[in-house]
PDB file of N, CA and C in Angstrom:
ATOM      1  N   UNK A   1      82.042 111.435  52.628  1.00  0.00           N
ATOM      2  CA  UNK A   1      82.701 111.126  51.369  1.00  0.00           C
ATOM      3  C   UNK A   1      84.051 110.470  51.648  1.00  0.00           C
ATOM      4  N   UNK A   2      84.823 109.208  51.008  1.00  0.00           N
ATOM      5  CA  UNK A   2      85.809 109.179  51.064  1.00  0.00           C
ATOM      6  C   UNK A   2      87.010 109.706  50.209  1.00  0.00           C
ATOM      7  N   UNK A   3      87.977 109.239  50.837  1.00  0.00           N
ATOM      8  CA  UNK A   3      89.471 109.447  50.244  1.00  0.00           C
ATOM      9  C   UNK A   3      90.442 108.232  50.404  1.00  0.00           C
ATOM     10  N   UNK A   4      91.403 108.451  49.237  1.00  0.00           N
ATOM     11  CA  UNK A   4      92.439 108.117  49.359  1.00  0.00           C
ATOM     12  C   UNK A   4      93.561 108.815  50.090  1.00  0.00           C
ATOM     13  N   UNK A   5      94.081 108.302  50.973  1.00  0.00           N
ATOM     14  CA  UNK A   5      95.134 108.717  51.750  1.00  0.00           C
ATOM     15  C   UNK A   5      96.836 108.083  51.153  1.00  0.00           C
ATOM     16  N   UNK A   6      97.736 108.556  50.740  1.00  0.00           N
ATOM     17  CA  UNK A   6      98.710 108.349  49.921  1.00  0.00           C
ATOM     18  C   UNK A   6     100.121 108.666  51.388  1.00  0.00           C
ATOM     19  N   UNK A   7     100.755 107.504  51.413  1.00  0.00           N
ATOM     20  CA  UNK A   7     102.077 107.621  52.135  1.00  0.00           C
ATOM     21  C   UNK A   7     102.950 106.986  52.274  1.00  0.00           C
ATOM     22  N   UNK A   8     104.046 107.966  52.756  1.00  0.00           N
ATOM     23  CA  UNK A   8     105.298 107.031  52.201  1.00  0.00           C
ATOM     24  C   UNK A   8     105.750 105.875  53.247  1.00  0.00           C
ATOM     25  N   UNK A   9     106.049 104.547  52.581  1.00  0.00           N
ATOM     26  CA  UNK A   9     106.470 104.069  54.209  1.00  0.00           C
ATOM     27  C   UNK A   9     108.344 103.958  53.808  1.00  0.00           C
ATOM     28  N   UNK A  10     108.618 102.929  54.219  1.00  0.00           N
ATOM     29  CA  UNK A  10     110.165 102.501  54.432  1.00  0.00           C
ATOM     30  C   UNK A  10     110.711 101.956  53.270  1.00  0.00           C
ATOM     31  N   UNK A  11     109.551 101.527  52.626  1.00  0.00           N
ATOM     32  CA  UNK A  11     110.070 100.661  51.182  1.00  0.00           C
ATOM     33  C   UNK A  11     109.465 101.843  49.899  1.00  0.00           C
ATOM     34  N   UNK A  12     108.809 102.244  50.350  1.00  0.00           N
ATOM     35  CA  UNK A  12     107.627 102.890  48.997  1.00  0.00           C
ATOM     36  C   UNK A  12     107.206 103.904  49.564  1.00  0.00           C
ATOM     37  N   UNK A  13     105.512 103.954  48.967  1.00  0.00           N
ATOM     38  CA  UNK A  13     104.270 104.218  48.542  1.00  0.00           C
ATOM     39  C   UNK A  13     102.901 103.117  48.546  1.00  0.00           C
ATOM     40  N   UNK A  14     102.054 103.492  49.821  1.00  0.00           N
ATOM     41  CA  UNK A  14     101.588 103.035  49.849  1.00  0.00           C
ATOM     42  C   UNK A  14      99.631 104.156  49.912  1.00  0.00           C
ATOM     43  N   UNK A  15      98.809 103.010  49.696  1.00  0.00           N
ATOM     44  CA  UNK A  15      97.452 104.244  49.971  1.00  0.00           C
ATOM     45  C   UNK A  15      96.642 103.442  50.832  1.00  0.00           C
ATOM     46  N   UNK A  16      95.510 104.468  51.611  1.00  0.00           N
ATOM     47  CA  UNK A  16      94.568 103.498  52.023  1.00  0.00           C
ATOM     48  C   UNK A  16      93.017 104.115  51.803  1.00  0.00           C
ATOM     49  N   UNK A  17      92.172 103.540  50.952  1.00  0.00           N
ATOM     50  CA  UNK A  17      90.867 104.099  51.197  1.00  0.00           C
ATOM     51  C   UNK A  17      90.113 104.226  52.134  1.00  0.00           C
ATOM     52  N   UNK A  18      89.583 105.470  52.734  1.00  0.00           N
ATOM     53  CA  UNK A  18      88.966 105.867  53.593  1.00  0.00           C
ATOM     54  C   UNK A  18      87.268 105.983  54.022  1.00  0.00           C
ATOM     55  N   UNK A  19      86.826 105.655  54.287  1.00  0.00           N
ATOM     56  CA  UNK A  19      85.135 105.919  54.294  1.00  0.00           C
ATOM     57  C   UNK A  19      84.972 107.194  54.876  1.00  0.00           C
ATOM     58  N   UNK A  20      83.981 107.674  55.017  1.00  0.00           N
ATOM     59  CA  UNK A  20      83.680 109.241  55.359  1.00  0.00           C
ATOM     60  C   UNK A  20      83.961 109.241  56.804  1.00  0.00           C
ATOM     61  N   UNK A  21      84.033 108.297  57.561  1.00  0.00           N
ATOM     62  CA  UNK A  21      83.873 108.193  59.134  1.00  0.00           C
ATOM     63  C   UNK A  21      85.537 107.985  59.385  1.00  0.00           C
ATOM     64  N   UNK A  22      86.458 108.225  58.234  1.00  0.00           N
ATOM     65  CA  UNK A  22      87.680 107.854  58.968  1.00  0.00           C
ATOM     66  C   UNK A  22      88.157 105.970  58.902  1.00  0.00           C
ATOM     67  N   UNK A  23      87.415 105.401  58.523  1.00  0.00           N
ATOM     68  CA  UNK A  23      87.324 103.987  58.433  1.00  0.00           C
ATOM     69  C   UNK A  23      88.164 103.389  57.615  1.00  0.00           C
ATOM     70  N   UNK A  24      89.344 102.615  57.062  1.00  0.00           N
ATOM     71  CA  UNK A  24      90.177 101.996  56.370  1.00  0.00           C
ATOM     72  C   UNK A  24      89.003 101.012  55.811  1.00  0.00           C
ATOM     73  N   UNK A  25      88.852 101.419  54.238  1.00  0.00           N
ATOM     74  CA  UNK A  25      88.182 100.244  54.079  1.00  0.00           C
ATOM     75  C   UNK A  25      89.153  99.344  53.004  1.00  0.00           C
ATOM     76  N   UNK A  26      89.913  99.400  52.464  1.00  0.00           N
ATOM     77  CA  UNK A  26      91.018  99.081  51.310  1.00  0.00           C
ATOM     78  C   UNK A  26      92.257  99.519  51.645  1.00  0.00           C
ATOM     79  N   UNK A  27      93.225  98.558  51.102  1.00  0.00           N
ATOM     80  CA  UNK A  27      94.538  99.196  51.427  1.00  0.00           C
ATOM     81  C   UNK A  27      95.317  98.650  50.514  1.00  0.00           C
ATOM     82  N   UNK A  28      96.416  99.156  49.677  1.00  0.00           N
ATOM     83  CA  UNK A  28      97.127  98.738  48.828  1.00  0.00           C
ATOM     84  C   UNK A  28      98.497  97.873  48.927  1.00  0.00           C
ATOM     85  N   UNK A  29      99.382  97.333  48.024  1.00  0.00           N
ATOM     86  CA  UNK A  29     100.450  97.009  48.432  1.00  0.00           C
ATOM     87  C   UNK A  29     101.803  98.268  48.498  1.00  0.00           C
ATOM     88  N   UNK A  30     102.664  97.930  48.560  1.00  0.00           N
ATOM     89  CA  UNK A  30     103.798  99.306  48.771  1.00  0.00           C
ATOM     90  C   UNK A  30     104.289  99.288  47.056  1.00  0.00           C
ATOM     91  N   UNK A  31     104.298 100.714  46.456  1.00  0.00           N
ATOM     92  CA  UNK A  31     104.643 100.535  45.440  1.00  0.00           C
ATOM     93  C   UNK A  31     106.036 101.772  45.441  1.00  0.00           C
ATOM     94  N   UNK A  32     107.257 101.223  44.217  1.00  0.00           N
ATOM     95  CA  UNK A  32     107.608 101.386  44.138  1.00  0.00           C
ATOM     96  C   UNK A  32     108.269 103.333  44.721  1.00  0.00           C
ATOM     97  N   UNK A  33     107.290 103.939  43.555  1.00  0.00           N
ATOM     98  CA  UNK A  33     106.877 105.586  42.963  1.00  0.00           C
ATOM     99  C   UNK A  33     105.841 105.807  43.396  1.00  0.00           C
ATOM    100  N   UNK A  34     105.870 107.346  43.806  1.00  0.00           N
ATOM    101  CA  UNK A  34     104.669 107.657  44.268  1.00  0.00           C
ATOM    102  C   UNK A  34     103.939 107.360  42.461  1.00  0.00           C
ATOM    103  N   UNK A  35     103.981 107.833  41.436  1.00  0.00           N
ATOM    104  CA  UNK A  35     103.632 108.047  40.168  1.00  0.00           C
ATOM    105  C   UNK A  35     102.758 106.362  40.514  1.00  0.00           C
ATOM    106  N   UNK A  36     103.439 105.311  40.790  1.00  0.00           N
ATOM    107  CA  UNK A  36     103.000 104.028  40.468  1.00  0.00           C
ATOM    108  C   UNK A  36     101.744 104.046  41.747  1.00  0.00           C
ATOM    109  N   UNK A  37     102.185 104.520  42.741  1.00  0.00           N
ATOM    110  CA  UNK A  37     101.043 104.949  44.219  1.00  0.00           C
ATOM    111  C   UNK A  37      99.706 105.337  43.201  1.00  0.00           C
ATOM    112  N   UNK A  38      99.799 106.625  42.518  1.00  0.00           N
ATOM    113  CA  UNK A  38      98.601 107.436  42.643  1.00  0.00           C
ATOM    114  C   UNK A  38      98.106 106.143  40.957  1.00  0.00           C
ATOM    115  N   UNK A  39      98.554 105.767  40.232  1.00  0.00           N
ATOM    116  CA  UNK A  39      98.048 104.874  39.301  1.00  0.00           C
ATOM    117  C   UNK A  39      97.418 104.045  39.899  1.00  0.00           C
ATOM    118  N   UNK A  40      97.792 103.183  41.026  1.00  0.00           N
ATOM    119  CA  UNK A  40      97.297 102.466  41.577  1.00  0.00           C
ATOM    120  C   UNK A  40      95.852 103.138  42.039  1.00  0.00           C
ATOM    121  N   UNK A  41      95.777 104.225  42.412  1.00  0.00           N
ATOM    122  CA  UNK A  41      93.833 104.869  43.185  1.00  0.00           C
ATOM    123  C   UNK A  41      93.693 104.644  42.045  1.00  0.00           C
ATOM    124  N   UNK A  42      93.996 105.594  40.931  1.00  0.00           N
ATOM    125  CA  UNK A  42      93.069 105.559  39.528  1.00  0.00           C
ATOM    126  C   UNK A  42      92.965 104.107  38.905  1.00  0.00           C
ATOM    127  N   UNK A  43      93.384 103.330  39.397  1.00  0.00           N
ATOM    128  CA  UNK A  43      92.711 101.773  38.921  1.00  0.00           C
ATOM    129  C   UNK A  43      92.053 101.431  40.005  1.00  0.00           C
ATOM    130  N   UNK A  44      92.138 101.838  40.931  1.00  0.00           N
ATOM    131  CA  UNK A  44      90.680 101.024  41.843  1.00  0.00           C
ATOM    132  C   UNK A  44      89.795 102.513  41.242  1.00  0.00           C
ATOM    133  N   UNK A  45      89.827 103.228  41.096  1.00  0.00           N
ATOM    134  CA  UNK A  45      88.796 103.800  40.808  1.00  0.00           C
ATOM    135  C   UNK A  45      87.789 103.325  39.399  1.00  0.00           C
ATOM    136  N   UNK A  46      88.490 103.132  38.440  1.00  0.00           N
ATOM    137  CA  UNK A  46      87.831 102.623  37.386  1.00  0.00           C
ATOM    138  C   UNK A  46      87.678 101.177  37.735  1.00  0.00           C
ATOM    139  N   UNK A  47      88.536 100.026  38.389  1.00  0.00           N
ATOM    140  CA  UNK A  47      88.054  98.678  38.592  1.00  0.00           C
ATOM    141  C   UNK A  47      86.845  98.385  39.161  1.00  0.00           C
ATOM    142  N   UNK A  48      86.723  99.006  40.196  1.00  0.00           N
ATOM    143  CA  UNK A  48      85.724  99.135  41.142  1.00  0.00           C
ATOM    144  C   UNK A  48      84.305  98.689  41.282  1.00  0.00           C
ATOM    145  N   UNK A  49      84.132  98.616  40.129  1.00  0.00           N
ATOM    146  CA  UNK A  49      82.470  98.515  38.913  1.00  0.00           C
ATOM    147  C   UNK A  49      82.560  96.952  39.194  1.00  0.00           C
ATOM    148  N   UNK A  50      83.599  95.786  39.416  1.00  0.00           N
ATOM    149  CA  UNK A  50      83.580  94.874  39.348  1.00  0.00           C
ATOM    150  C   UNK A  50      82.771  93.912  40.428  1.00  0.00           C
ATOM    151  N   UNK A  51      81.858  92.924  39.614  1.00  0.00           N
ATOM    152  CA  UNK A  51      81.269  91.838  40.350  1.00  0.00           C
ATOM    153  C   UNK A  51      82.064  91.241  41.724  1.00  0.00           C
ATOM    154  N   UNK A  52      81.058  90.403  41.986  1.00  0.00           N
ATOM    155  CA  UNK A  52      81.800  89.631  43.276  1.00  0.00           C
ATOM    156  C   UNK A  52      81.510  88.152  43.371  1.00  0.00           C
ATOM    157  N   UNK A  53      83.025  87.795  43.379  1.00  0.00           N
ATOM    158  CA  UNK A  53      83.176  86.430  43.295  1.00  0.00           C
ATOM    159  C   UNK A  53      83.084  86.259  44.654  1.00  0.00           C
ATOM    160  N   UNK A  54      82.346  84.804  45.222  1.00  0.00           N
ATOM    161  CA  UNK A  54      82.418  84.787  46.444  1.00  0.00           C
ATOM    162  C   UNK A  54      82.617  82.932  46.486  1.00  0.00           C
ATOM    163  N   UNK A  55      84.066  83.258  47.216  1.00  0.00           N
ATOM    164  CA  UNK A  55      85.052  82.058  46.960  1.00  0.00           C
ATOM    165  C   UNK A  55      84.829  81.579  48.314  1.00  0.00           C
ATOM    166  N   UNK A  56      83.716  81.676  49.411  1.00  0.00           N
ATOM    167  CA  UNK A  56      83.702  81.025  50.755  1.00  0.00           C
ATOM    168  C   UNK A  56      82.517  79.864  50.676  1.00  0.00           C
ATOM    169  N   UNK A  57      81.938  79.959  48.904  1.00  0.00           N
ATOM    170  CA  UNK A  57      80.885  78.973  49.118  1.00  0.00           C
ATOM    171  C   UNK A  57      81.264  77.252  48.067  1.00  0.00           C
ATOM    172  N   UNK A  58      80.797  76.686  48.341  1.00  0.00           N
ATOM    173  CA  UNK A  58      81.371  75.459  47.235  1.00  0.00           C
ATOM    174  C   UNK A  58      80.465  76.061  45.625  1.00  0.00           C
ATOM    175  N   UNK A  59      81.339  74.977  44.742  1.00  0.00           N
ATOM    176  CA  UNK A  59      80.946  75.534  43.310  1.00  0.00           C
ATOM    177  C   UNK A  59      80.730  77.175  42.993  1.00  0.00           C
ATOM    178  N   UNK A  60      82.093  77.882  43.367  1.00  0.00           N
ATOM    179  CA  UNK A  60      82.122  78.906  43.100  1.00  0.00           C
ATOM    180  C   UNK A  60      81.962  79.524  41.617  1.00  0.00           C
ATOM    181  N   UNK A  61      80.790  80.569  41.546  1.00  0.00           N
ATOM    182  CA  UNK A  61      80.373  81.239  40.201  1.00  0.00           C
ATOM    183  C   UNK A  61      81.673  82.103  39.482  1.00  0.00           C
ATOM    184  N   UNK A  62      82.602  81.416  38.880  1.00  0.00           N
ATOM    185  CA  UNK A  62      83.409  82.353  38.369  1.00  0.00           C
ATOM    186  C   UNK A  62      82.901  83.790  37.955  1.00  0.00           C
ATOM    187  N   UNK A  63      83.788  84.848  37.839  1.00  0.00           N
ATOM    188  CA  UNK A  63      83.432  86.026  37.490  1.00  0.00           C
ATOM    189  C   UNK A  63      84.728  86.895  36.861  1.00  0.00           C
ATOM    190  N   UNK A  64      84.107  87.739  35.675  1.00  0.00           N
ATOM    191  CA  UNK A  64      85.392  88.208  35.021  1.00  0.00           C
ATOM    192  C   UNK A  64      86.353  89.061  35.758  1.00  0.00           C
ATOM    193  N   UNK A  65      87.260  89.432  35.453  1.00  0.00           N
ATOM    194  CA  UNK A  65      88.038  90.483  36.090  1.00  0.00           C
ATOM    195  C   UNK A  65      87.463  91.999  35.074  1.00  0.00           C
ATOM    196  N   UNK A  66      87.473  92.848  35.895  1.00  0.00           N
ATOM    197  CA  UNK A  66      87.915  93.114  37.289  1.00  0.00           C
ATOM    198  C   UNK A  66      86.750  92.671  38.082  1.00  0.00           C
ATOM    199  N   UNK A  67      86.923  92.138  39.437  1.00  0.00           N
ATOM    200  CA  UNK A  67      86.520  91.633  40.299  1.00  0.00           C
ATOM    201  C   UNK A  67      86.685  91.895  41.601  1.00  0.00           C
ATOM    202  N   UNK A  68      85.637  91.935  43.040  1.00  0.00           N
ATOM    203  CA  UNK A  68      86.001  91.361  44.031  1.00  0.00           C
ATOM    204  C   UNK A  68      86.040  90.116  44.501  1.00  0.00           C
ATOM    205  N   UNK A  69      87.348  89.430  45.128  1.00  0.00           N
ATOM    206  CA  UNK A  69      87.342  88.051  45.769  1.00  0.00           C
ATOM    207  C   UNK A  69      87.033  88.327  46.905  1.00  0.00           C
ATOM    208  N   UNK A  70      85.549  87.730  47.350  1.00  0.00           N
ATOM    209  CA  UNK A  70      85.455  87.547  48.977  1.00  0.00           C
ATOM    210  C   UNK A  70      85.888  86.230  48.922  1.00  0.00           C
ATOM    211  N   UNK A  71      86.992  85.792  49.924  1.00  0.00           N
ATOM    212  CA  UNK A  71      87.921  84.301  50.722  1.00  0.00           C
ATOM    213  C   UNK A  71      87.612  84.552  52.078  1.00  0.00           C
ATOM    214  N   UNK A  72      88.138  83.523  53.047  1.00  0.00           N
ATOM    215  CA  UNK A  72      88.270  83.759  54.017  1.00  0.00           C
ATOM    216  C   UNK A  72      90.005  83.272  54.555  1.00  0.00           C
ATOM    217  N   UNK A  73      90.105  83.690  55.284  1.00  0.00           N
ATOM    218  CA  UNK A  73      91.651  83.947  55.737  1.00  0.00           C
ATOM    219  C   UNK A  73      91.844  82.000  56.823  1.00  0.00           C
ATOM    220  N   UNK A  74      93.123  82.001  56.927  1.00  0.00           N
ATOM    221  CA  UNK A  74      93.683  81.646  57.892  1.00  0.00           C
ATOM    222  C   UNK A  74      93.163  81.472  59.181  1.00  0.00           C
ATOM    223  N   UNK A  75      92.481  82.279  59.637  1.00  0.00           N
ATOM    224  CA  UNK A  75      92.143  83.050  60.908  1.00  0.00           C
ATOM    225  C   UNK A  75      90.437  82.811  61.031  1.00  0.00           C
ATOM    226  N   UNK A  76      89.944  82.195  59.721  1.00  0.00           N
ATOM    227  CA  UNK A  76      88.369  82.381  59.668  1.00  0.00           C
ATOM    228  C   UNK A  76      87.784  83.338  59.514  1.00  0.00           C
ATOM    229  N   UNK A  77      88.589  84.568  59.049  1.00  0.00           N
ATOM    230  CA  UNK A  77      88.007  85.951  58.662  1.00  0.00           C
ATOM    231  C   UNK A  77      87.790  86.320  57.839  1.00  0.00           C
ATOM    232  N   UNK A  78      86.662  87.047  57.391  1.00  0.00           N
ATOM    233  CA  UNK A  78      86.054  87.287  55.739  1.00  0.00           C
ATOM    234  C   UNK A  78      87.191  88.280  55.361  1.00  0.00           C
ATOM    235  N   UNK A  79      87.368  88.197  53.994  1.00  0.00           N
ATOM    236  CA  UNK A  79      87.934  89.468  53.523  1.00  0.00           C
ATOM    237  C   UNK A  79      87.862  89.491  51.895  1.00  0.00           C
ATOM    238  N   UNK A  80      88.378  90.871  51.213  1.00  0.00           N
ATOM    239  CA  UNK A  80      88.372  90.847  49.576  1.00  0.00           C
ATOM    240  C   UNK A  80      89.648  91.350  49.146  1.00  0.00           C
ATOM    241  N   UNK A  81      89.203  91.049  48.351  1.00  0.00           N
ATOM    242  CA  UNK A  81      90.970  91.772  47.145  1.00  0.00           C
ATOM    243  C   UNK A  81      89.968  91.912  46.101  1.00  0.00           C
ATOM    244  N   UNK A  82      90.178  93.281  45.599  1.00  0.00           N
ATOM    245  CA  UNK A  82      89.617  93.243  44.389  1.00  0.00           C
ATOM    246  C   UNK A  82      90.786  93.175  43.245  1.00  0.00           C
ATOM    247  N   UNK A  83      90.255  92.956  42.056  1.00  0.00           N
ATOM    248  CA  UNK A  83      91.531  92.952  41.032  1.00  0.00           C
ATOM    249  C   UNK A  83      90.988  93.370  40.113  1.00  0.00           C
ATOM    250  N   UNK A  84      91.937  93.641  39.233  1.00  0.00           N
ATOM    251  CA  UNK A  84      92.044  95.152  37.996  1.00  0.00           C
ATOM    252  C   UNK A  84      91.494  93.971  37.108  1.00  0.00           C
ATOM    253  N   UNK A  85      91.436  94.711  35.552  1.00  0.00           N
ATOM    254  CA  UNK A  85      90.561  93.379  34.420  1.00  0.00           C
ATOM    255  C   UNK A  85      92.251  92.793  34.172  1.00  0.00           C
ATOM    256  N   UNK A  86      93.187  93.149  34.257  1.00  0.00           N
ATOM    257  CA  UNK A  86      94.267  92.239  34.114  1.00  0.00           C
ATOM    258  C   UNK A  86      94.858  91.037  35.010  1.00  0.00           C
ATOM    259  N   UNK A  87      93.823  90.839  36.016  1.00  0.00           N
ATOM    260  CA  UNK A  87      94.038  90.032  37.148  1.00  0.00           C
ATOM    261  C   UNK A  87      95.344  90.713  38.349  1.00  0.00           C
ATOM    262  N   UNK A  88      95.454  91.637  37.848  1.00  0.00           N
ATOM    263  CA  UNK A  88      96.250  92.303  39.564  1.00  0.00           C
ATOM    264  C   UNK A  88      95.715  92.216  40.170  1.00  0.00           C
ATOM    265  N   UNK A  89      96.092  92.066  41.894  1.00  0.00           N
ATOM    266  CA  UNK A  89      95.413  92.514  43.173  1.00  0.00           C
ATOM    267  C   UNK A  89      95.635  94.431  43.248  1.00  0.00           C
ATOM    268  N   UNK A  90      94.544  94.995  43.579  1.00  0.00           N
ATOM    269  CA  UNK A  90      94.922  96.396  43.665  1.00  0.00           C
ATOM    270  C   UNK A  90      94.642  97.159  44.955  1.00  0.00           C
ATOM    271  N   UNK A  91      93.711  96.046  45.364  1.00  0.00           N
ATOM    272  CA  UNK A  91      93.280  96.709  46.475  1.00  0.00           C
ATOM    273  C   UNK A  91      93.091  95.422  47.742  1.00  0.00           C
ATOM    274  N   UNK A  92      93.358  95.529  49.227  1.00  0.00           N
ATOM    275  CA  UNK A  92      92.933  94.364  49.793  1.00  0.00           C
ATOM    276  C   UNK A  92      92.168  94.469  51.109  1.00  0.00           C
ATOM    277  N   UNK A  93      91.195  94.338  51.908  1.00  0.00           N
ATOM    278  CA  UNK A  93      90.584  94.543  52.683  1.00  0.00           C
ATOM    279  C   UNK A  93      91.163  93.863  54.774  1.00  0.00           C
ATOM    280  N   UNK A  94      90.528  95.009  55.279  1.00  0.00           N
ATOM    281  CA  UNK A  94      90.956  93.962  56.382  1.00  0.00           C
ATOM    282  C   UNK A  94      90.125  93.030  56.506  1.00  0.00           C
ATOM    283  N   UNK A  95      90.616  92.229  58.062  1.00  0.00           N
ATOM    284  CA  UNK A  95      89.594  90.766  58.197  1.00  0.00           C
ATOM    285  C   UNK A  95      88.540  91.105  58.799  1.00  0.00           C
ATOM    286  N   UNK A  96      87.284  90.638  58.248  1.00  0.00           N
ATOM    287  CA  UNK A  96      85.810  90.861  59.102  1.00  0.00           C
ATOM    288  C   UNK A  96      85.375  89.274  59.775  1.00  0.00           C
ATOM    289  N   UNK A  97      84.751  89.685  60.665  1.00  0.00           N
ATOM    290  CA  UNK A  97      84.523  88.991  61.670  1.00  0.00           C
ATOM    291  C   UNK A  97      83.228  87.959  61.157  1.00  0.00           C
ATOM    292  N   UNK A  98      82.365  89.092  59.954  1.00  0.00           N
ATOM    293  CA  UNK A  98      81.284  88.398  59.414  1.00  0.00           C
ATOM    294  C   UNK A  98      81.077  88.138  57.730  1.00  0.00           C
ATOM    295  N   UNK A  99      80.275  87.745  57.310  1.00  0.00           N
ATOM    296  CA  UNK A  99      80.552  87.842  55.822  1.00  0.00           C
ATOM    297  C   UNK A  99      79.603  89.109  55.464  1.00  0.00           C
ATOM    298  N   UNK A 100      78.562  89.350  56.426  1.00  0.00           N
ATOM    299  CA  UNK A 100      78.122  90.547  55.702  1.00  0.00           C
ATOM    300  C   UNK A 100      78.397  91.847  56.248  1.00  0.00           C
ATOM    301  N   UNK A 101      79.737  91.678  57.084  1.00  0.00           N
ATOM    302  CA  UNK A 101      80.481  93.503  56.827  1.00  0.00           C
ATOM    303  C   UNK A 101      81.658  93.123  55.680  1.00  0.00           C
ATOM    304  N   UNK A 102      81.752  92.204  55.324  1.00  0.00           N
ATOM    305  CA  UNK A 102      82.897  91.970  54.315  1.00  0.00           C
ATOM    306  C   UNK A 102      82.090  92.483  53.074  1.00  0.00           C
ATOM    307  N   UNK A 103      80.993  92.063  53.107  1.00  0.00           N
ATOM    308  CA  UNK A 103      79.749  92.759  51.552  1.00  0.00           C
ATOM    309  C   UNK A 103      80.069  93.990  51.985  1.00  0.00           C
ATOM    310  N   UNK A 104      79.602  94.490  52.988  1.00  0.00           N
ATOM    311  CA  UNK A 104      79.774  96.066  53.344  1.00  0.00           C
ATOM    312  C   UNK A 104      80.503  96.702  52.646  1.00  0.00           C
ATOM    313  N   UNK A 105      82.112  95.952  53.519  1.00  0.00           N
ATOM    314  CA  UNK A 105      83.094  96.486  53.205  1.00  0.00           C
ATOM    315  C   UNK A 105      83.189  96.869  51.349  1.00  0.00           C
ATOM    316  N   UNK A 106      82.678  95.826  50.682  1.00  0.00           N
ATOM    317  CA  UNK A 106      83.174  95.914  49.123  1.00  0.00           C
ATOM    318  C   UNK A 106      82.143  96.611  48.574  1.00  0.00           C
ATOM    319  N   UNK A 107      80.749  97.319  49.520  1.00  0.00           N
ATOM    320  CA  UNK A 107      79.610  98.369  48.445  1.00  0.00           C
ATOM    321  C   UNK A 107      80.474  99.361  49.328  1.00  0.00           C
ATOM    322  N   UNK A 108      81.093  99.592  50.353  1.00  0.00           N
ATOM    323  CA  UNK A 108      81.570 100.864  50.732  1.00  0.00           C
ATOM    324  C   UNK A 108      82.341 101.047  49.635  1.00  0.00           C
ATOM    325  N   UNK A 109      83.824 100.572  49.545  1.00  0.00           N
ATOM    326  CA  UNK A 109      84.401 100.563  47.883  1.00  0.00           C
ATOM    327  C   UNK A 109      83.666 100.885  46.553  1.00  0.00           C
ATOM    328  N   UNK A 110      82.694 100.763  46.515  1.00  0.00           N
ATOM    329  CA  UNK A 110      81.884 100.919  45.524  1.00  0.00           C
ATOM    330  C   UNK A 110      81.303 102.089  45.623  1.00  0.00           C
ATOM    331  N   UNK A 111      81.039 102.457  46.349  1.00  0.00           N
ATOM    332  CA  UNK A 111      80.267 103.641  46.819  1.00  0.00           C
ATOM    333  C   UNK A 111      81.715 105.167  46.437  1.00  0.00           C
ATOM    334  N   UNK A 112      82.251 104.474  47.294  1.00  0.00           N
ATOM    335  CA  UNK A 112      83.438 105.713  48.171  1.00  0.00           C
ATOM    336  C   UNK A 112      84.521 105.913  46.972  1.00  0.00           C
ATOM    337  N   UNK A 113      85.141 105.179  46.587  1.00  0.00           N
ATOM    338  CA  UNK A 113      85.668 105.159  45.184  1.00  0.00           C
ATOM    339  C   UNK A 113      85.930 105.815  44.361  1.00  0.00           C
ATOM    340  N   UNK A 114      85.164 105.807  43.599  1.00  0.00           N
ATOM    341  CA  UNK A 114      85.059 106.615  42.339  1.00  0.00           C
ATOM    342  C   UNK A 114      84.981 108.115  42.269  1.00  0.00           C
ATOM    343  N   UNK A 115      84.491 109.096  43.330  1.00  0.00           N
ATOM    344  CA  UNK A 115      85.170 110.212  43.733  1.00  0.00           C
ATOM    345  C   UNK A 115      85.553 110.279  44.515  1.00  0.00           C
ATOM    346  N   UNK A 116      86.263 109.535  45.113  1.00  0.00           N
ATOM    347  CA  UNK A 116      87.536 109.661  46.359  1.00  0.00           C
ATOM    348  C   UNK A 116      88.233 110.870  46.042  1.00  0.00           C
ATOM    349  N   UNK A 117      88.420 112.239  47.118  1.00  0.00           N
ATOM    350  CA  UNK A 117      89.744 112.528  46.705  1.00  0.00           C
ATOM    351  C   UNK A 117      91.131 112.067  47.366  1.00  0.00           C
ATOM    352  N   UNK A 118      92.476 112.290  46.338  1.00  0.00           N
ATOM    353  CA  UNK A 118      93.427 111.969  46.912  1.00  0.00           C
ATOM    354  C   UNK A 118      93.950 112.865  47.647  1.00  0.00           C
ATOM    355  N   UNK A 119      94.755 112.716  48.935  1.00  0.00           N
ATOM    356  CA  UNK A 119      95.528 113.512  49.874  1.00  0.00           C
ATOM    357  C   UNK A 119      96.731 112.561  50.331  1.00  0.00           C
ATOM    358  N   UNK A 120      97.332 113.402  50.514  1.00  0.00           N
ATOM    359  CA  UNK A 120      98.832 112.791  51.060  1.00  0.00           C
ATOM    360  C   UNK A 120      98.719 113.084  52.539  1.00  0.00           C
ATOM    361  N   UNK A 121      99.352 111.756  53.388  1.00  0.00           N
ATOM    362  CA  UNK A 121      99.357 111.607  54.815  1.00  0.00           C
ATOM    363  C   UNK A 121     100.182 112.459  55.206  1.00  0.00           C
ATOM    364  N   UNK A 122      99.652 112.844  56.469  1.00  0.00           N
ATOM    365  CA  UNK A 122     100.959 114.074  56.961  1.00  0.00           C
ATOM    366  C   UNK A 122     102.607 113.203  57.121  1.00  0.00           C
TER     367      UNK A 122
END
C-alpha cells in the first residue's frame, strides 16, 4: 500500500508519494504550510481519476484537467505532472528511461493514491 510521506525542508513543506516497495513515485513542490503540504495529498488524491494526455506524440489529444501530462524532458526522459481541474501542477514524477514505466509510474498514482496514508518524515 502506499503513502504519503510529508517533510519539512529549508524553505517549506514538501511530500512524496510512496509505492508499497518504498518507491518515490510523485513528488510535490515546497509549499509554504504544512496546512498547504497536507491540501496538497488531498488534491492528488481526488485529482488522480484524471486522463492522460500524452504530449510525446504529434497531434496531441487534448484532455480536460485534471490530468496527467506525459512530456519528455531535456534529457530524453519520460515523465508526468499531473494537474488539479484548475490547471495546477500538484504532483511531478521522476525521469524514466522508457515511456512505459512512465505509464507505470502514473497507474501506480492511480492505484496508490487514493488511500495513501499520510505520515510525517522522521
Amino acid at each position: 500500500m502506499g503513502k504519503f510521506v510529508v517533510k519539512t525542508t529549508a524553505t517549506g513543506f514538501k511530500f512524496d508519494l510512496k509505492a508499497g516497495n518504498g518507491e518515490v513515485i510523485a513528488t510535490s513542490e515546497v509549499y509554504k504550510s504544512k496546512d498547504s503540504c497536507l491540501n496538497g495529498v488531498n488534491s492528488v488524491k481526488v485529482n488522480c481519476i484524471g486522463e492522460i494526455e500524452d504530449q510525446t506524440v504529434e497531434n496531441v489529444e487534448a484532455v480536460k484537467h485534471p490530468k496527467f501530462e506525459m512530456y519528455t524532458d531535456k534529457a530524453g526522459e519520460y515523465r508526468f505532472r499531473l494537474k488539479a481541474k484548475n490547471g495546477e501542477i500538484i504532483a511531478v514524477s521522476e525521469g524514466y528511461k522508457s515511456k512505459s514505466s512512465c505509464l507505470n509510474g502514473i497507474e501506480s498514482v492511480k492505484k496508490n493514491a487514493p488511500e495513501a496514508a499520510v505520515e510525517e518524515a522522521e
